[in-house]
N, C-alpha and C. Protein backbone atom coordinates (compact mmCIF):
# COMPACT_ATOMS: atom_id res chain seq x y z
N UNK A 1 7.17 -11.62 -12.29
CA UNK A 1 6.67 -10.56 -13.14
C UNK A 1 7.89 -9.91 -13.80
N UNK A 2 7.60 -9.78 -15.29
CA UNK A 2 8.87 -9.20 -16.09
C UNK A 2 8.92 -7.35 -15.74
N UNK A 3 10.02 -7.24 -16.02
CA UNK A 3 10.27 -5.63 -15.94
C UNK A 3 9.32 -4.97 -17.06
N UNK A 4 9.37 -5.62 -17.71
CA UNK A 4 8.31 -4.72 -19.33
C UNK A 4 6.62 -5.07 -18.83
N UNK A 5 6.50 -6.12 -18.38
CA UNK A 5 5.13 -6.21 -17.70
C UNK A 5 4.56 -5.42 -16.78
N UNK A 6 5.73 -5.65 -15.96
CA UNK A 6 5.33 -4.33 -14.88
C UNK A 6 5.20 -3.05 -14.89
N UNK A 7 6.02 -2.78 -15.27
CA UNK A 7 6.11 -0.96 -16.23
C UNK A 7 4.93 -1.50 -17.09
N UNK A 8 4.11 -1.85 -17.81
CA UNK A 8 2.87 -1.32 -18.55
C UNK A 8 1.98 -1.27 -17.65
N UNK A 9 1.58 -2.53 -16.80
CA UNK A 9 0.71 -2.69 -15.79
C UNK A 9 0.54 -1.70 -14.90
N UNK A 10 1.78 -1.28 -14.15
CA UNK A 10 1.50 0.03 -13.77
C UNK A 10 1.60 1.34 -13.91
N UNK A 11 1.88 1.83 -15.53
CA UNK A 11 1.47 2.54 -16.34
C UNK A 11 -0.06 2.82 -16.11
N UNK A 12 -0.49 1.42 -16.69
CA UNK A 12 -2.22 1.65 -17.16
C UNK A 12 -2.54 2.02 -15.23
N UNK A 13 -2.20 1.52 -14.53
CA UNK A 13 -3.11 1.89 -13.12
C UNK A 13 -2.65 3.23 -12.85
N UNK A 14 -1.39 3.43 -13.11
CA UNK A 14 -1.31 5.15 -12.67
C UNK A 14 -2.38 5.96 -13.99
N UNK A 15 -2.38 5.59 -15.24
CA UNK A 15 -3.14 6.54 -16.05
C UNK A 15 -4.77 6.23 -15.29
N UNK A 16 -5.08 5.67 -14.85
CA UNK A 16 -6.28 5.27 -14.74
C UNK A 16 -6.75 5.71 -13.62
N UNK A 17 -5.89 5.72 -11.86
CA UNK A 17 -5.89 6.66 -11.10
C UNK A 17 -5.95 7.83 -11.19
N UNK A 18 -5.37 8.36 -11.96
CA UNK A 18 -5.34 10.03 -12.48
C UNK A 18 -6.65 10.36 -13.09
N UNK A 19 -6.57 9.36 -13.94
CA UNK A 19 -8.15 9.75 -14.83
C UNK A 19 -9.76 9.75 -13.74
N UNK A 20 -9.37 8.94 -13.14
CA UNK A 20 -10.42 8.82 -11.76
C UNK A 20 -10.21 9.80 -10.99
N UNK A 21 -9.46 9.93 -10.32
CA UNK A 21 -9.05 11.11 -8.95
C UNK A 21 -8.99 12.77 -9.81
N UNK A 22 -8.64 12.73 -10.43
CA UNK A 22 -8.15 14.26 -11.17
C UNK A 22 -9.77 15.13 -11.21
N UNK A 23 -10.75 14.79 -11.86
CA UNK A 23 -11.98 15.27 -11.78
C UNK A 23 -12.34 15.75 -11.32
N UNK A 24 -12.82 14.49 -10.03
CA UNK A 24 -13.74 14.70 -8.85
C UNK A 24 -12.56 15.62 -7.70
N UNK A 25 -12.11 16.06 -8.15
CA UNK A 25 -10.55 16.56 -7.06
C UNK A 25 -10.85 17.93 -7.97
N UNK A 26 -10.66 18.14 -8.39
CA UNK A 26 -11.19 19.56 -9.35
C UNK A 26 -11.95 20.08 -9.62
N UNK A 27 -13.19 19.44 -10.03
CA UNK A 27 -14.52 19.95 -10.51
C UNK A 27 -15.40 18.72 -9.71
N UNK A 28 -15.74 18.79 -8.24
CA UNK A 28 -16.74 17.94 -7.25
C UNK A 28 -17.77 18.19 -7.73
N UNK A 29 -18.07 19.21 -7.83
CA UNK A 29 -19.67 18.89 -8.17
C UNK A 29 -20.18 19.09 -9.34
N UNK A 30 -19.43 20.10 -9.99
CA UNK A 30 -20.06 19.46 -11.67
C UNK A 30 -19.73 17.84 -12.04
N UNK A 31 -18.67 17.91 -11.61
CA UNK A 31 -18.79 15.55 -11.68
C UNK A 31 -19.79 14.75 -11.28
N UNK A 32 -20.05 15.23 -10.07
CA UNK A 32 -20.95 14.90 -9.39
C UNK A 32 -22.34 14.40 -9.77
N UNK A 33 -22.40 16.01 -10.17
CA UNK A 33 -23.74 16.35 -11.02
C UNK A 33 -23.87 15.11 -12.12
N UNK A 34 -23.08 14.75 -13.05
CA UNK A 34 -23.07 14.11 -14.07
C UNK A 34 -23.39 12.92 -13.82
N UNK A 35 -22.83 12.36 -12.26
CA UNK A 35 -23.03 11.15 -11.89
C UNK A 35 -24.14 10.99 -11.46
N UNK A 36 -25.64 11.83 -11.32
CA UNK A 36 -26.31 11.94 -10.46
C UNK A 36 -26.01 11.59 -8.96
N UNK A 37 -25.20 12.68 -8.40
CA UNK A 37 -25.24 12.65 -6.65
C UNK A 37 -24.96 13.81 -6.56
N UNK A 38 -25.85 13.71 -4.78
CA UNK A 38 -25.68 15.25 -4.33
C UNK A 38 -24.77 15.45 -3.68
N UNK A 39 -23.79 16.24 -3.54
CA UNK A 39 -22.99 16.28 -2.61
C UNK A 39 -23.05 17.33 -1.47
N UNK A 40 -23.48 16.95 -0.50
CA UNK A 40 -23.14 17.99 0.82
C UNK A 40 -22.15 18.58 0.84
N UNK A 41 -21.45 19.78 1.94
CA UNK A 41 -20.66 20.34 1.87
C UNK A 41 -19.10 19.21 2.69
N UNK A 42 -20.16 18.57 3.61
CA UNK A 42 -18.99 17.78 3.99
C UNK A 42 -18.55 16.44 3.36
N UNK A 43 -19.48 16.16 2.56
CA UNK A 43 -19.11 14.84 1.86
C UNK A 43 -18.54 15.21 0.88
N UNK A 44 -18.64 16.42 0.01
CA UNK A 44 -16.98 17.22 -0.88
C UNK A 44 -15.75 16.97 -0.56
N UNK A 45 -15.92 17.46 0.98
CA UNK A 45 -14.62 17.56 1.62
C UNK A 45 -13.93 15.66 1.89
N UNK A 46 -14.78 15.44 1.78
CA UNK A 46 -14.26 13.63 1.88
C UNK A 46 -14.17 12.92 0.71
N UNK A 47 -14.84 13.63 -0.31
CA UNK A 47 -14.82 13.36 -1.42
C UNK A 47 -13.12 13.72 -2.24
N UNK A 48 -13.32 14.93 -1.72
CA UNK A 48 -11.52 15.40 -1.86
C UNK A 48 -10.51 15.04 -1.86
N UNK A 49 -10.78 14.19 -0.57
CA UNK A 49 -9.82 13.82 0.39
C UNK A 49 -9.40 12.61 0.00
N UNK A 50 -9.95 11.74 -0.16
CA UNK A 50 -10.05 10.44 -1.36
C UNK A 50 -9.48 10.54 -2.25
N UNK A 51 -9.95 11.63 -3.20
CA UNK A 51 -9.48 11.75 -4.65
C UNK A 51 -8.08 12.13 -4.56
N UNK A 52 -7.54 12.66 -3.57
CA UNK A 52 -6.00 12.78 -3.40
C UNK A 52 -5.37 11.87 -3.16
N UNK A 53 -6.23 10.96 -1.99
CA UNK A 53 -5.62 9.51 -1.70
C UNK A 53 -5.08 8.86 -2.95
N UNK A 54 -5.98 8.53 -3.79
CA UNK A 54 -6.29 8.30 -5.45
C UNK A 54 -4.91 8.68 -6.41
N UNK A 55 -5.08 10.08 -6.15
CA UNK A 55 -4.09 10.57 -6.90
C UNK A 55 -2.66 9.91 -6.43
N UNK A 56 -2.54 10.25 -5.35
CA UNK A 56 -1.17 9.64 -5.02
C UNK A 56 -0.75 8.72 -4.81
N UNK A 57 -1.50 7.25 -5.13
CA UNK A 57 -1.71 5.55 -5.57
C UNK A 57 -1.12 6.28 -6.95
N UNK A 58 -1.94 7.02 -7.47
CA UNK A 58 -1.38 7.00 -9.49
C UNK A 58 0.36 7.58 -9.15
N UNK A 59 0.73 8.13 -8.60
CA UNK A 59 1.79 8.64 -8.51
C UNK A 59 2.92 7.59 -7.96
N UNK A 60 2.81 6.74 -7.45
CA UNK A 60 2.93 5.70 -6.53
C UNK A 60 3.05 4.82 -7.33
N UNK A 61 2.01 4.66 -8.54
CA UNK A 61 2.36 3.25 -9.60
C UNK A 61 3.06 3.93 -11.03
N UNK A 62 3.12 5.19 -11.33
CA UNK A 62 4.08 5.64 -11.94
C UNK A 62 5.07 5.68 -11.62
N UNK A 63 5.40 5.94 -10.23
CA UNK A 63 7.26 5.69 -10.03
C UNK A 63 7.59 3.92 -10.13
N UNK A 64 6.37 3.14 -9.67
CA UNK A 64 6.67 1.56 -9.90
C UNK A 64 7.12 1.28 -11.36
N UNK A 65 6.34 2.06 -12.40
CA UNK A 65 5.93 1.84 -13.67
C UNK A 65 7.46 2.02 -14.62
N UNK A 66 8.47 3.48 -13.49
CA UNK A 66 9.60 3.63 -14.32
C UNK A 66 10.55 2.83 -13.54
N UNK A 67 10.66 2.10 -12.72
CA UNK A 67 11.60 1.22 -11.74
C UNK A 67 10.74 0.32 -10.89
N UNK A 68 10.33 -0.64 -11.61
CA UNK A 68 9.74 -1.43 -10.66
C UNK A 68 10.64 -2.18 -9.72
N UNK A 69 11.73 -2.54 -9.82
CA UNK A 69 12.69 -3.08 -8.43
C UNK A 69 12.69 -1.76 -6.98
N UNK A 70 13.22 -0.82 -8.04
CA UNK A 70 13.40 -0.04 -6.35
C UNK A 70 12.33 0.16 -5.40
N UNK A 71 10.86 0.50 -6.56
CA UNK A 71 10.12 0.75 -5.51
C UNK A 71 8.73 0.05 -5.58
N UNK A 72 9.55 -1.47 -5.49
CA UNK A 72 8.97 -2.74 -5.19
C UNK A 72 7.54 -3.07 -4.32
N UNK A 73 8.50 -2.03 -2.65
CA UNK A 73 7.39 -1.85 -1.85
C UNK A 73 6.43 -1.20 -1.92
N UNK A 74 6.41 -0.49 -2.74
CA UNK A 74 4.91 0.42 -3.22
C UNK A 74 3.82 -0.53 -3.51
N UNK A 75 4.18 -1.52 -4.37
CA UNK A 75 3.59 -2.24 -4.81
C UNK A 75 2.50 -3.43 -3.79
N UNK A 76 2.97 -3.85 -2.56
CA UNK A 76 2.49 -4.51 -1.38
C UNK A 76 1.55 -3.52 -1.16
N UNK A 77 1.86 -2.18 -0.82
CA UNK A 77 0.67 -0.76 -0.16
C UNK A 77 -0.78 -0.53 -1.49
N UNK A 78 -0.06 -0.77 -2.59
CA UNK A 78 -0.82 -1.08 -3.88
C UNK A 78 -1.99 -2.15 -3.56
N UNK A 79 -1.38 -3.26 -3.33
CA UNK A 79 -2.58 -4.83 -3.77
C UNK A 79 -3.09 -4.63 -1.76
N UNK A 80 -2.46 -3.74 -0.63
CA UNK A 80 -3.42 -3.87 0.63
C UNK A 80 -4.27 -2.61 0.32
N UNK A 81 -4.20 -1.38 -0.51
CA UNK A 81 -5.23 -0.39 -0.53
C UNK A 81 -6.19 -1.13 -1.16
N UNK A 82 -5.86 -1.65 -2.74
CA UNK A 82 -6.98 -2.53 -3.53
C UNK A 82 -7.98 -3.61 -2.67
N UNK A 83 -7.37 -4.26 -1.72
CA UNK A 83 -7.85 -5.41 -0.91
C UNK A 83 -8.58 -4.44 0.40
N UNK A 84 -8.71 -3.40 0.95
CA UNK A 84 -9.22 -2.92 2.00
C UNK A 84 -10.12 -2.33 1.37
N UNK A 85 -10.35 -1.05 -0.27
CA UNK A 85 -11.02 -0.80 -0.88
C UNK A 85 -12.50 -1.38 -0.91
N UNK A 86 -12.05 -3.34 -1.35
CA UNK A 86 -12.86 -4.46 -2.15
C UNK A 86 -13.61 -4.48 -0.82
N UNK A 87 -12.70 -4.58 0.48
CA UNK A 87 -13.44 -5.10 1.57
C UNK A 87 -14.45 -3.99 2.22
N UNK A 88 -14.35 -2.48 2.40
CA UNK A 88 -14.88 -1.68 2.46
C UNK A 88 -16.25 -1.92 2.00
N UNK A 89 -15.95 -1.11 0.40
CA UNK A 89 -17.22 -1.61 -0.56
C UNK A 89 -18.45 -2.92 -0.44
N UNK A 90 -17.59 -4.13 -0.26
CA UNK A 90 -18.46 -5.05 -0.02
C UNK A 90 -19.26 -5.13 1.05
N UNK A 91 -18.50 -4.72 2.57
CA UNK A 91 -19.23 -4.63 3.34
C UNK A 91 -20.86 -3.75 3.29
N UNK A 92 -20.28 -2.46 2.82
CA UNK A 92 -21.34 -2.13 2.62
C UNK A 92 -22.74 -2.09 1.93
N UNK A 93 -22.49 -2.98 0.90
CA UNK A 93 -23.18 -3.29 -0.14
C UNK A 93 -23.88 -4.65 0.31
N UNK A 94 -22.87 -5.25 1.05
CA UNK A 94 -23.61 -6.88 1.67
C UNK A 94 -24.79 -6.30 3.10
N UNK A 95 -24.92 -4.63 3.60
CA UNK A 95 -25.33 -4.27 4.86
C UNK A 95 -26.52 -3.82 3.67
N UNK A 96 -26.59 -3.51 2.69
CA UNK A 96 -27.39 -3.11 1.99
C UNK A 96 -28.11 -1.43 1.85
């Protein structure tokens, strides 16, 4: 992977983390609302809690984005959050 590849690539995933996490991390339930879901008081709080996770993946592929050698290893914690995410999700969706 080229240095100019990588810096865009993880450009677009940090803008795109932010744009995801920033919201629902700020305004839970008017987002919410929009999405049609209800949110309990404790599923906010997990909802939160996520969206920070979130945030700080975008923060995480912006420092990749301005030096992708140094902080190379970010990038491994990158493609195992994406891969535990996929596996999460699916599970639950395959439990129905």
């Amino acid at each position: 992977m080229s240095n100019a590849y990588a810096r865009t690539l993880f450009s677009i995933a940090a803008g795109f983390n932010i744009l995801a996490g920033l919201p629902l991390l700020v305004a839970t339930q008017p987002v919410a609302q929009l999405m049609g879901l209800q949110i309990t008081p404790t599923a906010g709080l997990f909802i939160q809690i996520t969206m920070i996770v979130v945030l700080m993946f975008g923060w995480a592929y912006w420092m990749i984005s301005r030096d992708p050698v140094r902080y190379r290893p970010y990038i491994v914690l990158g493609i195992a959050l994406k891969i535990l995410v996929v596996a999460v999700i699916s599970s639950h969706w395959l439990a129905g």
